[in-house]
Protein backbone atom coordinates (compact mmCIF):
# COMPACT_ATOMS: atom_id res chain seq x y z
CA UNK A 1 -23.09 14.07 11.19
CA UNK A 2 -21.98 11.46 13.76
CA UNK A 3 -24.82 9.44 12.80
CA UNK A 4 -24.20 8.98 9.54
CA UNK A 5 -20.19 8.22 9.73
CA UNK A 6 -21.18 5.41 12.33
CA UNK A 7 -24.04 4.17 9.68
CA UNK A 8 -21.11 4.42 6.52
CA UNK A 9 -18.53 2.45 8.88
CA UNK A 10 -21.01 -0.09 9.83
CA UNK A 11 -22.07 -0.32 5.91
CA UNK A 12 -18.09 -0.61 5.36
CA UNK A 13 -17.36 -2.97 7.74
CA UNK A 14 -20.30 -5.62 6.70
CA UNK A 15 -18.66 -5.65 3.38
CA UNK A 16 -16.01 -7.96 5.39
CA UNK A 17 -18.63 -10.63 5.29
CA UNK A 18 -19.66 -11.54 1.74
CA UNK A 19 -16.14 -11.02 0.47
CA UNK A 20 -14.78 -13.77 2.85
CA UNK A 21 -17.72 -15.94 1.60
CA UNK A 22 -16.62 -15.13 -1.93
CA UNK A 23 -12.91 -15.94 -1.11
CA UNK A 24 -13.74 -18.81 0.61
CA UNK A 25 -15.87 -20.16 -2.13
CA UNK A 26 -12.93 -19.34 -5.53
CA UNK A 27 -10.62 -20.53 -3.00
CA UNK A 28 -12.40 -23.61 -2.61
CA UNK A 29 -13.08 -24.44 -5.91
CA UNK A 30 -9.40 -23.57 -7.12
CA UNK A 31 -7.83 -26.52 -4.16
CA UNK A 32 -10.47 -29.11 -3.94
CA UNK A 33 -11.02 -30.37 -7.16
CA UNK A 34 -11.84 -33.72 -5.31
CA UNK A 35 -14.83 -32.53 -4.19
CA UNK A 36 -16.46 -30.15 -6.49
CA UNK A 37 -14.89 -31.52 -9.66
CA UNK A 38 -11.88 -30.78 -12.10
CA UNK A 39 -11.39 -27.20 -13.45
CA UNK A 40 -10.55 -26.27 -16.84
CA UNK A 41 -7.20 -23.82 -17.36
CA UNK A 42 -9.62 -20.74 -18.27
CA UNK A 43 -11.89 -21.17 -15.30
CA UNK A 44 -8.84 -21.41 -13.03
CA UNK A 45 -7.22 -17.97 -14.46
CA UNK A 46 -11.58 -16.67 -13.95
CA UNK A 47 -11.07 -17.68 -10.28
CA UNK A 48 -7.88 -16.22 -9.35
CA UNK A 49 -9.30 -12.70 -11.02
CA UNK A 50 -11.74 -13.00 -8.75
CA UNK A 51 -9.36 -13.81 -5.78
CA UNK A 52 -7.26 -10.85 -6.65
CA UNK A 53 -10.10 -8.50 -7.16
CA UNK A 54 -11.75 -9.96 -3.79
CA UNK A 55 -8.15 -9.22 -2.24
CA UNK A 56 -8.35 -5.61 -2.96
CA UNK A 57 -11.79 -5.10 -2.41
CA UNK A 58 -10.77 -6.04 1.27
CA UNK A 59 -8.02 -3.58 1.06
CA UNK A 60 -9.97 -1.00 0.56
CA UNK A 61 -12.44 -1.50 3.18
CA UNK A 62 -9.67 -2.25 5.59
CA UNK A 63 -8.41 1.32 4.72
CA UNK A 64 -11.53 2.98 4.46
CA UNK A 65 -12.18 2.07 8.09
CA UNK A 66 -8.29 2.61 9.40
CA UNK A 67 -8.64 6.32 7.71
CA UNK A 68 -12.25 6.24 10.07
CA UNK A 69 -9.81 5.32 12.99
CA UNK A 70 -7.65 7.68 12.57
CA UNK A 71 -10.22 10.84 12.15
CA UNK A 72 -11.73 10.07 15.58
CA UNK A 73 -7.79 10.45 16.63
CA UNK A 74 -7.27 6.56 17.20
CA UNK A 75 -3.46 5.63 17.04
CA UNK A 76 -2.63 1.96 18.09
CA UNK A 77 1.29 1.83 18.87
CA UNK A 78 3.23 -1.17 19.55
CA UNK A 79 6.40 -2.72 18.81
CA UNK A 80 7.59 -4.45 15.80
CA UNK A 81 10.20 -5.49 13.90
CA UNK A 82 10.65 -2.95 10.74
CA UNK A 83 11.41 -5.95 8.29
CA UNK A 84 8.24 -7.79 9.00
CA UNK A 85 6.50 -4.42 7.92
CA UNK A 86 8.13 -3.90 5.11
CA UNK A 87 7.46 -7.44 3.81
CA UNK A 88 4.21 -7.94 4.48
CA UNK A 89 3.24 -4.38 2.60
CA UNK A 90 5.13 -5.68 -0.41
CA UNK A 91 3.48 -8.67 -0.36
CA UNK A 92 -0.14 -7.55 -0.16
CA UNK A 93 0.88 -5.29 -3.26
CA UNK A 94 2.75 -7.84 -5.15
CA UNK A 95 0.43 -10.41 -4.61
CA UNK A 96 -2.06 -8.45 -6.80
CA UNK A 97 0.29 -7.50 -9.65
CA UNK A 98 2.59 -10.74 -9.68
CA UNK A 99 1.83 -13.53 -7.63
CA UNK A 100 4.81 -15.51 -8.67
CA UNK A 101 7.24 -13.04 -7.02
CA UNK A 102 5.40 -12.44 -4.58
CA UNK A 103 5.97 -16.26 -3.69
CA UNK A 104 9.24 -15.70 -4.57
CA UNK A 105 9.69 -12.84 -2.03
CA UNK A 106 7.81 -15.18 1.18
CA UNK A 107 10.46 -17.74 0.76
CA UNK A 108 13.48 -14.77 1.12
CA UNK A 109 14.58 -15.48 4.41
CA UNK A 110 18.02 -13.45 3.92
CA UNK A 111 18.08 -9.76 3.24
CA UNK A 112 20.55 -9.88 0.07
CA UNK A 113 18.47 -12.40 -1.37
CA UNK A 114 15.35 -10.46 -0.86
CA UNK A 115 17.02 -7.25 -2.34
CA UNK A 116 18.09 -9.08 -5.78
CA UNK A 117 14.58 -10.65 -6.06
CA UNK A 118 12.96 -7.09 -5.99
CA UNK A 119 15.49 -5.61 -8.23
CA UNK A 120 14.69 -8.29 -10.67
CA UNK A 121 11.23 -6.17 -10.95
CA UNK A 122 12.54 -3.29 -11.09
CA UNK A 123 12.09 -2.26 -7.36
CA UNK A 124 15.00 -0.98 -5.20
CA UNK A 125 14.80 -1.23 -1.74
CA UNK A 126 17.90 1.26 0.45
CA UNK A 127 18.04 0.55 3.96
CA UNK A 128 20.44 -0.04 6.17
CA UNK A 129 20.73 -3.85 7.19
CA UNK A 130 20.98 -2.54 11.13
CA UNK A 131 17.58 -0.68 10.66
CA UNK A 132 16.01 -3.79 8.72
CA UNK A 133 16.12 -5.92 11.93
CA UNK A 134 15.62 -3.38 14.43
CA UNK A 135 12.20 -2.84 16.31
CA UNK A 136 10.41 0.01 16.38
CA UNK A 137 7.25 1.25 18.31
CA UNK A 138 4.61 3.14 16.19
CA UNK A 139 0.99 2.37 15.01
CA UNK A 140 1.80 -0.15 12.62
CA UNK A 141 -1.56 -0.66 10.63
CA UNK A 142 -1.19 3.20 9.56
CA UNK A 143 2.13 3.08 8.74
CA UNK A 144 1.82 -0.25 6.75
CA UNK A 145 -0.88 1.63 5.01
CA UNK A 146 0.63 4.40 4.35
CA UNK A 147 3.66 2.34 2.71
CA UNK A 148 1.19 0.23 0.78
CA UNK A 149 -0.35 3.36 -1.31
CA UNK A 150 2.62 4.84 -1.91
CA UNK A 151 4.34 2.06 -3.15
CA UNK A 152 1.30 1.00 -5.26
CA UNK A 153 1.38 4.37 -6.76
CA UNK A 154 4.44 4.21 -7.69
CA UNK A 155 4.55 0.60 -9.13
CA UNK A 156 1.43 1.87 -11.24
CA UNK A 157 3.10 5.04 -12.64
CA UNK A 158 6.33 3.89 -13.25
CA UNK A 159 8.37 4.03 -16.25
CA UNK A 160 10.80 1.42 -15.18
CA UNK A 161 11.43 1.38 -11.39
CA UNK A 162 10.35 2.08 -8.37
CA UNK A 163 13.19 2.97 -5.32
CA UNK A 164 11.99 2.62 -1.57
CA UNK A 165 14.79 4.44 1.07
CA UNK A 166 13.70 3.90 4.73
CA UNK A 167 16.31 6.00 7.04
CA UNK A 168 16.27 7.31 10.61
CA UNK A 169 16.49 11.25 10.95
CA UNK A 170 15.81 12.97 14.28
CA UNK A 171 13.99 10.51 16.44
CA UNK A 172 11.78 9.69 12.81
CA UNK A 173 11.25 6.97 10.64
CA UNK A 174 11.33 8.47 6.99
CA UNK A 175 10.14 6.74 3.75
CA UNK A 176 10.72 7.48 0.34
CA UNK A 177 9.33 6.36 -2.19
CA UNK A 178 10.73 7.01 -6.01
CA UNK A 179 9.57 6.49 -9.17
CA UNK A 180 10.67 7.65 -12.77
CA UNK A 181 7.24 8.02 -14.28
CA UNK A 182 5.78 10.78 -16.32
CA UNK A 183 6.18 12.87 -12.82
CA UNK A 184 3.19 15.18 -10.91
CA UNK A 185 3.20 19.14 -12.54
CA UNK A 186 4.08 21.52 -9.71
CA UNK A 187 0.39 23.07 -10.31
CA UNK A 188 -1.07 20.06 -9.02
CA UNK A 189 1.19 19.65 -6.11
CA UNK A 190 -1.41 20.97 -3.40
CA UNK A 191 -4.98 19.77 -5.20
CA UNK A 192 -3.21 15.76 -5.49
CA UNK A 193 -3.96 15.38 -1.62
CA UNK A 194 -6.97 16.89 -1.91
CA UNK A 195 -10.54 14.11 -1.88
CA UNK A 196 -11.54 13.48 -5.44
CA UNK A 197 -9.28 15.99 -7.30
CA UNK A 198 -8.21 14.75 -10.99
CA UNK A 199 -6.23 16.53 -13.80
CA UNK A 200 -8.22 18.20 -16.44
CA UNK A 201 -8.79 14.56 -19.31
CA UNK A 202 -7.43 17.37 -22.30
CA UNK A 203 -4.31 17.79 -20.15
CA UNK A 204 -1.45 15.82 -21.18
CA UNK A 205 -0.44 14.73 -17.62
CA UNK A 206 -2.63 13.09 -15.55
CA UNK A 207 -2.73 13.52 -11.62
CA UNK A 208 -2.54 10.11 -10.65
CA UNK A 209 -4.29 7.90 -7.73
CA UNK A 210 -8.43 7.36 -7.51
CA UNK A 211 -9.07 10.43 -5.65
CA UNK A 212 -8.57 9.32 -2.29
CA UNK A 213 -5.55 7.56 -2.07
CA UNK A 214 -3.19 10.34 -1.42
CA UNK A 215 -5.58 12.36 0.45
CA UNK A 216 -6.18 9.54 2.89
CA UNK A 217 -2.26 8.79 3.32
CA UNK A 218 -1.70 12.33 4.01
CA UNK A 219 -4.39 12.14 6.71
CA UNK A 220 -2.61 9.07 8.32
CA UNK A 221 0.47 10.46 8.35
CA UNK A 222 -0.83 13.95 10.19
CA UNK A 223 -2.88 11.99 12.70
CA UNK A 224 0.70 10.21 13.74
CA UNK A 225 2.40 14.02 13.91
CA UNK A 226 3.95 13.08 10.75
CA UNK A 227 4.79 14.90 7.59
CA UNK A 228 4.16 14.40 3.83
CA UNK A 229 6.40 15.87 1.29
CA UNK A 230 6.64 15.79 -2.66
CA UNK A 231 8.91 16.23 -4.85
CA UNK A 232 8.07 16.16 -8.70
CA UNK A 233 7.64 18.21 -11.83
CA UNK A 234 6.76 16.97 -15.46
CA UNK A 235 8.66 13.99 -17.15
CA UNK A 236 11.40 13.61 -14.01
CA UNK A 237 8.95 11.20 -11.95
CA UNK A 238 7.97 11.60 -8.26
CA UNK A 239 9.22 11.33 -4.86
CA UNK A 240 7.01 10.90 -1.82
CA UNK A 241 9.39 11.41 1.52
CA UNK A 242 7.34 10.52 5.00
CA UNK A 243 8.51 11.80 8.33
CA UNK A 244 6.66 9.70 11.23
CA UNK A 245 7.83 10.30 14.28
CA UNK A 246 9.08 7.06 17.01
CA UNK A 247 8.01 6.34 20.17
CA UNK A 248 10.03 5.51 22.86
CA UNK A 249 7.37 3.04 24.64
């Protein structure tokens, strides 16, 4: 069994290779006219697909081998500022589903600023401004991770917004993660963080996710001594809360 995880990591990690070939080539194309000639406005908008697409290809392999990390009980901590976090997952989700405000969002240097820009899509962000700039110590590739599929969910479900809370409760860092979509049934509650599981297709609501989205953030979150909890029922949306507990060091 070992032998074959360490032969599907190694597979997963030499994707890394021809997708930066294929990003550097679009990318190429798209910023050096001068060189490889001028680009008509439907080849550009072909080129940036594949740019997006090549951006969450990466992702996923990124993930695929951070949930292979944190199976063989691998937890990186180290300290960082909670804003930077938070940015940089919105930004590697935005940038895929609206690159203009995702621009928009780099160029935020103040808080309030950053707030209204995210409302203006319909995402609410409640945190404290004292816990924005404070630093905390915990293994931030998981956590970013973790932030990144939630909050991806929820953009993709959505009816009309999405709300992210980060609070401190009892020496843990707790997201939440709201959305007023078409909600999760209470019979599917347990089977959504299971590998694989979908809704019956006859049913009216569908579980939502690829399979192993919420299976995989669940696993994150239990390898940091953290807990996943959901709230949700049929037509009233879902909430996601994550405990994660803080190191000291």
């Amino acid at each position: 069994m070992q032998r074959k995880k360490i032969k599907l990591d190694l597979l997963i990690h030499d994707l890394k290779v021809p997708l930066a070939v294929i990003e550097a080539g679009a990318g190429s194309l798209l910023r050096r006219p001068e060189k490889y000639g001028p680009l008509t406005e439907p080849q550009k908008k072909v080129l940036m697909r594949v740019l997006r697409n090549t951006k969450i290809t990466e992702l996923l392999v990124n993930d695929a081998l951070e949930l292979g990390r944190s199976s063989e009980g691998i937890i990186t901590k180290r300290k960082f500022k909670l804003s930077n976090l938070i940015e940089q997952a919105l930004m590697e989700i935005l940038d895929l589903k609206d690159h203009a405000i995702s621009e928009k969002i780099k160029n935020c240097h103040d808080f309030q600023r950053l707030k209204k820009s995210l409302e203006e899509k319909g995402l609410f962000l409640f945190i404290d401004e004292k816990l924005w700039q404070e630093e905390v110590c915990m293994d931030e590739t998981k956590v970013k991770q973790i932030l990144r599929n939630l909050l991806g969910n929820a953009l993709k479900y959505r009816m009309s917004k999405v709300e992210l809370t980060i609070d401190k409760d009892d020496g843990c860092l707790v997201f939440t993660v709201k959305d007023d979509g078409e909600g999760i049934p209470a019979v599917h509650h347990k089977k959504i963080f299971e590998c694989y599981f979908q809704a019956n297709p006859s049913e009216t609501h569908t579980v939502r996710g690829h399979g192993l989205g919420l299976a995989g953030v669940m696993v994150l979150v239990e390898e940091m001594g953290g807990m996943l909890c959901l709230e949700s029922d049929e037509n009233k949306g879902a909430k996601f809360m994550v405990h994660v507990p803080l190191s000291l060091t």
